[in-house]
N, C-alpha and C. Protein backbone atom coordinates (compact mmCIF):
# COMPACT_ATOMS: atom_id res chain seq x y z
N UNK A 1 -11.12 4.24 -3.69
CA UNK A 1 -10.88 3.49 -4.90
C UNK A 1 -10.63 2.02 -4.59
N UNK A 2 -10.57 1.58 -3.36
CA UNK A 2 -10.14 0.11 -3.06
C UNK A 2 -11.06 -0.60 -2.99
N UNK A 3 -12.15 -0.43 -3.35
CA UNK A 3 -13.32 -1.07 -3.57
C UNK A 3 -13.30 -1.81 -4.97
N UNK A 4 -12.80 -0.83 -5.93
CA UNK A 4 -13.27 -1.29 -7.33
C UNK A 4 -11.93 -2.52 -7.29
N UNK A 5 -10.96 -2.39 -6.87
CA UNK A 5 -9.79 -3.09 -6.93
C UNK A 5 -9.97 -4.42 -7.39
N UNK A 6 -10.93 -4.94 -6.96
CA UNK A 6 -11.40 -6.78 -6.72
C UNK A 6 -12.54 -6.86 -7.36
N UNK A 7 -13.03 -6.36 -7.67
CA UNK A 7 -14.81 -6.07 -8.24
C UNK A 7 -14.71 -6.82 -9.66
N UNK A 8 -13.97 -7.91 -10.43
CA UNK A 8 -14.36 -8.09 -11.47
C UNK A 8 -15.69 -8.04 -11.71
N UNK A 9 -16.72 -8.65 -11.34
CA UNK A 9 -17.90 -8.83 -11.07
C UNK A 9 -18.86 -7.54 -11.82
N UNK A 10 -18.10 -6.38 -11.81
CA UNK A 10 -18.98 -4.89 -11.98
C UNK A 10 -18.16 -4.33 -13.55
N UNK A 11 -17.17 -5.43 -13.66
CA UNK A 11 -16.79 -5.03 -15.32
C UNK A 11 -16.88 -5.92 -15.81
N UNK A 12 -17.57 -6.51 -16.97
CA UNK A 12 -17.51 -7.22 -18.48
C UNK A 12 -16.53 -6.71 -19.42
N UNK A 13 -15.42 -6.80 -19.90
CA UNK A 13 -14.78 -6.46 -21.33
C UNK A 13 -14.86 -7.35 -22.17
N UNK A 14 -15.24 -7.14 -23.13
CA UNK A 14 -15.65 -7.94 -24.75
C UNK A 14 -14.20 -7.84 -25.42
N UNK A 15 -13.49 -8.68 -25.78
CA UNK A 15 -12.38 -7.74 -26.36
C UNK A 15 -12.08 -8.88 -27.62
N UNK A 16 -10.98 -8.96 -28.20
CA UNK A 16 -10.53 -9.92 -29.00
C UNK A 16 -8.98 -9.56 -28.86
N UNK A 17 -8.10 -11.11 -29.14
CA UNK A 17 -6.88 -10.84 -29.09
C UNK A 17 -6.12 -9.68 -30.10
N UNK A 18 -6.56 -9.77 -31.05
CA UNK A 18 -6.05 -8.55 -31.88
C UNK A 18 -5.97 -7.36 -31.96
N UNK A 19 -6.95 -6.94 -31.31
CA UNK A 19 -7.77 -5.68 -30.77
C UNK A 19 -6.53 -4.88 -30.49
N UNK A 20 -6.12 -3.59 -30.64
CA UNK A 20 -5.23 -2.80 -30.25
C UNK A 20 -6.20 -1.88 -29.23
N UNK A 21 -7.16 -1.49 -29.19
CA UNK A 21 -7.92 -0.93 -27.95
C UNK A 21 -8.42 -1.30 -27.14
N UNK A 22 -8.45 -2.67 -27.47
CA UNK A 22 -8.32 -3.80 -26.39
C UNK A 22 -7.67 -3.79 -25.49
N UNK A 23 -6.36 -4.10 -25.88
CA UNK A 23 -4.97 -3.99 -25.27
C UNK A 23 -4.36 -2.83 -24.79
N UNK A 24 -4.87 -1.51 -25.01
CA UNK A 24 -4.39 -0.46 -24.35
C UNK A 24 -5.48 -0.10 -23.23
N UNK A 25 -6.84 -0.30 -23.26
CA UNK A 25 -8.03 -0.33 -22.16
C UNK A 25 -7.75 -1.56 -21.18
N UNK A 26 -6.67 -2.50 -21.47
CA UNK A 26 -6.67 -3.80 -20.34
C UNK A 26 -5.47 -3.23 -19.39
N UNK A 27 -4.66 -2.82 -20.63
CA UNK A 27 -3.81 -2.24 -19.63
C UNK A 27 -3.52 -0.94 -19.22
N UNK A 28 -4.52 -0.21 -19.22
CA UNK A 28 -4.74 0.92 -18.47
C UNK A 28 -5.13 0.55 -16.90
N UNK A 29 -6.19 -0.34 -17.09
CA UNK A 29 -7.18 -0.37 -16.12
C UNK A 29 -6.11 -1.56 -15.21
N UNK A 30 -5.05 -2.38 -15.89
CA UNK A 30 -4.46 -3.03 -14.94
C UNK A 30 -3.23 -2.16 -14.22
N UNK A 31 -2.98 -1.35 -14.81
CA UNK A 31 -2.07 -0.25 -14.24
C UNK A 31 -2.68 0.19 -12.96
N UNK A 32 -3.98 0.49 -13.11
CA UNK A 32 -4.89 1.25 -11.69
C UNK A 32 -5.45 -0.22 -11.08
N UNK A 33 -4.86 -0.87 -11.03
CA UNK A 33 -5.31 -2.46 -10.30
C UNK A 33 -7.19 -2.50 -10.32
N UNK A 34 -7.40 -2.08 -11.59
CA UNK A 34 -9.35 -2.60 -11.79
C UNK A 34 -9.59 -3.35 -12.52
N UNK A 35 -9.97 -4.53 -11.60
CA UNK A 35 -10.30 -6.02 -11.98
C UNK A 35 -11.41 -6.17 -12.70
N UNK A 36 -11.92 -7.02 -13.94
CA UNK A 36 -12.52 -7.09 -15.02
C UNK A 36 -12.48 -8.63 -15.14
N UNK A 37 -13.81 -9.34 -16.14
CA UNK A 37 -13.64 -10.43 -16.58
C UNK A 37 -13.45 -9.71 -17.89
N UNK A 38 -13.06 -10.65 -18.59
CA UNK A 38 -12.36 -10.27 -19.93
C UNK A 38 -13.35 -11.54 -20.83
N UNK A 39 -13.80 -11.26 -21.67
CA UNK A 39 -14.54 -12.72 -23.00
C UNK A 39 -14.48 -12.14 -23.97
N UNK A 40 -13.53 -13.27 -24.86
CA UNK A 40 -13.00 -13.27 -25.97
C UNK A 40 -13.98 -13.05 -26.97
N UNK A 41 -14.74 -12.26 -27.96
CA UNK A 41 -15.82 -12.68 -28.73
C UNK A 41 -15.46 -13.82 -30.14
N UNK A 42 -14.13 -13.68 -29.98
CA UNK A 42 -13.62 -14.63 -31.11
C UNK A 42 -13.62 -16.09 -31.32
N UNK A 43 -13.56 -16.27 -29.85
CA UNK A 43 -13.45 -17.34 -29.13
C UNK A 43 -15.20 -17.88 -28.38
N UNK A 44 -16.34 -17.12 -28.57
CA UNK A 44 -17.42 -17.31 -28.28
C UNK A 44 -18.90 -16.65 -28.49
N UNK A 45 -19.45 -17.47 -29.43
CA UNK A 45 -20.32 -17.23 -30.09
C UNK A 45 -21.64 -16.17 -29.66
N UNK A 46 -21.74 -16.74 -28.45
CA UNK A 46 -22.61 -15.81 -27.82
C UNK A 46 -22.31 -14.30 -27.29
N UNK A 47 -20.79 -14.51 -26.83
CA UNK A 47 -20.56 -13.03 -26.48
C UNK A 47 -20.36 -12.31 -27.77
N UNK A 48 -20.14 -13.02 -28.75
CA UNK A 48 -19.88 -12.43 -30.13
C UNK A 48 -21.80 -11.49 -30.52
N UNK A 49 -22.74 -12.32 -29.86
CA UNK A 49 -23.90 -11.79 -30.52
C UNK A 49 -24.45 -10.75 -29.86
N UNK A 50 -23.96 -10.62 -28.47
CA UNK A 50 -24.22 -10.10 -27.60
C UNK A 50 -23.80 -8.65 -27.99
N UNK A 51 -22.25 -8.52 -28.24
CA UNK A 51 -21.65 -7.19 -28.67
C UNK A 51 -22.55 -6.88 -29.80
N UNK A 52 -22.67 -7.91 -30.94
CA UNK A 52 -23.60 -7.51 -31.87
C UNK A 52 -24.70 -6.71 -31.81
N UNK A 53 -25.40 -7.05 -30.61
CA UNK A 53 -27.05 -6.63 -30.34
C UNK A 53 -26.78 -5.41 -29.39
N UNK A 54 -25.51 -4.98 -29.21
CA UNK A 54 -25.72 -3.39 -28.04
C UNK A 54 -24.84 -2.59 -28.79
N UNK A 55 -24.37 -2.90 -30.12
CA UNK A 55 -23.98 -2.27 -31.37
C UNK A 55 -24.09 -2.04 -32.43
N UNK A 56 -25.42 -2.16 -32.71
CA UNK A 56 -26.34 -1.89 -33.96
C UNK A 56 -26.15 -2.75 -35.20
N UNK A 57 -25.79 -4.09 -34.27
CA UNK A 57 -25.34 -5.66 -35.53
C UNK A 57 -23.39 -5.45 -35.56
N UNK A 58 -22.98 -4.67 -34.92
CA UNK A 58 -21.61 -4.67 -35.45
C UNK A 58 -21.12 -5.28 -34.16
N UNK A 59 -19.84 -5.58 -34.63
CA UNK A 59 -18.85 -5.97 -33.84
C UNK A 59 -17.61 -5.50 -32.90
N UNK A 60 -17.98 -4.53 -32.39
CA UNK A 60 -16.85 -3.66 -32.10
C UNK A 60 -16.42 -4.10 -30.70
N UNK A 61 -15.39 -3.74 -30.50
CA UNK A 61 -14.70 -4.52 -28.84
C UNK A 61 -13.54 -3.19 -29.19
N UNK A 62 -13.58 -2.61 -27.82
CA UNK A 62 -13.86 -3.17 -26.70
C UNK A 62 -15.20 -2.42 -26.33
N UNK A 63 -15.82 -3.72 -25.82
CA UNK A 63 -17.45 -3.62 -25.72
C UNK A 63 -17.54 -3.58 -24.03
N UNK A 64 -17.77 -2.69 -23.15
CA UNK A 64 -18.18 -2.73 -21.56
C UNK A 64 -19.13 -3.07 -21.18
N UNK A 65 -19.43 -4.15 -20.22
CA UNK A 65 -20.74 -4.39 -19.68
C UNK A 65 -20.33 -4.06 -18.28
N UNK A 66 -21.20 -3.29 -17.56
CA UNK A 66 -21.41 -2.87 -16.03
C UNK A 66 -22.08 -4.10 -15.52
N UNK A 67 -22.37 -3.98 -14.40
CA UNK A 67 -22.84 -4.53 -13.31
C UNK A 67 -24.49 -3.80 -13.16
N UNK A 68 -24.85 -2.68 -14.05
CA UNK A 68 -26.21 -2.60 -13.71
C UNK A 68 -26.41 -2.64 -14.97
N UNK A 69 -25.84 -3.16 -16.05
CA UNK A 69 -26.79 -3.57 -17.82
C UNK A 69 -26.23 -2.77 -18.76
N UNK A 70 -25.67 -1.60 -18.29
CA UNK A 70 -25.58 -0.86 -19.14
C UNK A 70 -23.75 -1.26 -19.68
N UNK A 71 -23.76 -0.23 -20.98
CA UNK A 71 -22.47 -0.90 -21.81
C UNK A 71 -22.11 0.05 -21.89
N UNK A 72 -20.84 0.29 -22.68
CA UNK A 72 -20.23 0.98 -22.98
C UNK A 72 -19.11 0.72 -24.30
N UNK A 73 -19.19 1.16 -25.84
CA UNK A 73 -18.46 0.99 -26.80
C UNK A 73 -17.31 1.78 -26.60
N UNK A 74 -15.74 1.29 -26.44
CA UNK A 74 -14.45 1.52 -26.84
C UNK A 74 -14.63 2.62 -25.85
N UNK A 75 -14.49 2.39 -24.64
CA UNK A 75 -14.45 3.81 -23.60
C UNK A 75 -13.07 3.82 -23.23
N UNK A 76 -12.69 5.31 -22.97
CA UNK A 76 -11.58 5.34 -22.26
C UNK A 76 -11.29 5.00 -21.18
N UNK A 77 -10.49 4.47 -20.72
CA UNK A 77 -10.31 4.17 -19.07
C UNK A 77 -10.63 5.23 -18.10
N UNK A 78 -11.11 6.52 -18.55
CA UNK A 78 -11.68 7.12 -17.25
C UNK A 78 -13.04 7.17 -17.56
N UNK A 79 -13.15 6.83 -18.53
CA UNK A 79 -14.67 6.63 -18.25
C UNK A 79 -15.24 5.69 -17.56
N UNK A 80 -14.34 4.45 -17.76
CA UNK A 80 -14.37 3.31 -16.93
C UNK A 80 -14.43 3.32 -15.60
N UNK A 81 -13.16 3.98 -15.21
CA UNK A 81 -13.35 4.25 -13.73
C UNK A 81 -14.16 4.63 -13.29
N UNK A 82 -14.74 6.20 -13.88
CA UNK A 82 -16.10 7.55 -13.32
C UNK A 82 -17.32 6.18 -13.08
N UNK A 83 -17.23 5.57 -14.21
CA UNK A 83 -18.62 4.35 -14.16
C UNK A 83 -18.40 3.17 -13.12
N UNK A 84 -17.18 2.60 -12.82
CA UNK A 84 -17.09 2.21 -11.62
C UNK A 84 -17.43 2.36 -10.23
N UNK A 85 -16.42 3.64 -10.06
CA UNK A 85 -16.99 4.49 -8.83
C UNK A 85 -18.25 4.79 -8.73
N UNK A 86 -19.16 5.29 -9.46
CA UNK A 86 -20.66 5.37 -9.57
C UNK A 86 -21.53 4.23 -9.12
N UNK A 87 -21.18 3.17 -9.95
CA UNK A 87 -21.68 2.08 -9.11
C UNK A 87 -21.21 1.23 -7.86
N UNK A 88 -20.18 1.95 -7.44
CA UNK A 88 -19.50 1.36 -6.19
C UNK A 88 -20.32 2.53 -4.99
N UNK A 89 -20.41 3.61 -5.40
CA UNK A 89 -21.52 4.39 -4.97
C UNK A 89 -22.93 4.28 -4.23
N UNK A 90 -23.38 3.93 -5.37
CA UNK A 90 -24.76 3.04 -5.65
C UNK A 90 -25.50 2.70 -4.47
């Protein structure tokens, strides 16, 4: 698991400050020390369109982007992880 530790790089989170699943997926994953960039969609237009276009026009956060393209809408933190490790795999 000490691989994913530092890896922001292999997580994207879409989130917004308000977000309550936001805030319980940031701090799940900071509990298990798995590093993430975090972009605000509230705060930026493009990541705002981005979530849009891998959510059928909607807006939902928390929105996952991997390190190989693929996303993930409002996942639980073990899903997060299983998808980590997989691509730490890789």
């Amino acid at each position: 698991m000490s691989e994913l530790t530092n890896d922001a790089e292999a997580l994207t989170l879409y989130t917004t400050t308000w977000c309550p699943f936001c805030t319980r997926l940031k701090k799940l994953l900071d509990e298990k020390e798995i590093g993430y960039t975090e972009i605000d969609v509230d705060a930026d237009a493009e990541a705002a369109a981005f979530v849009e276009s891998v959510n059928g026009g909607n807006r939902v956060v928390p929105t996952a982007l991997y390190s190989d393209g693929t996303t993930a809408t409002n996942p639980p933190a073990s899903q997060v992880r299983a998808k980590l490790a997989e691509l730490a795999d890789a």
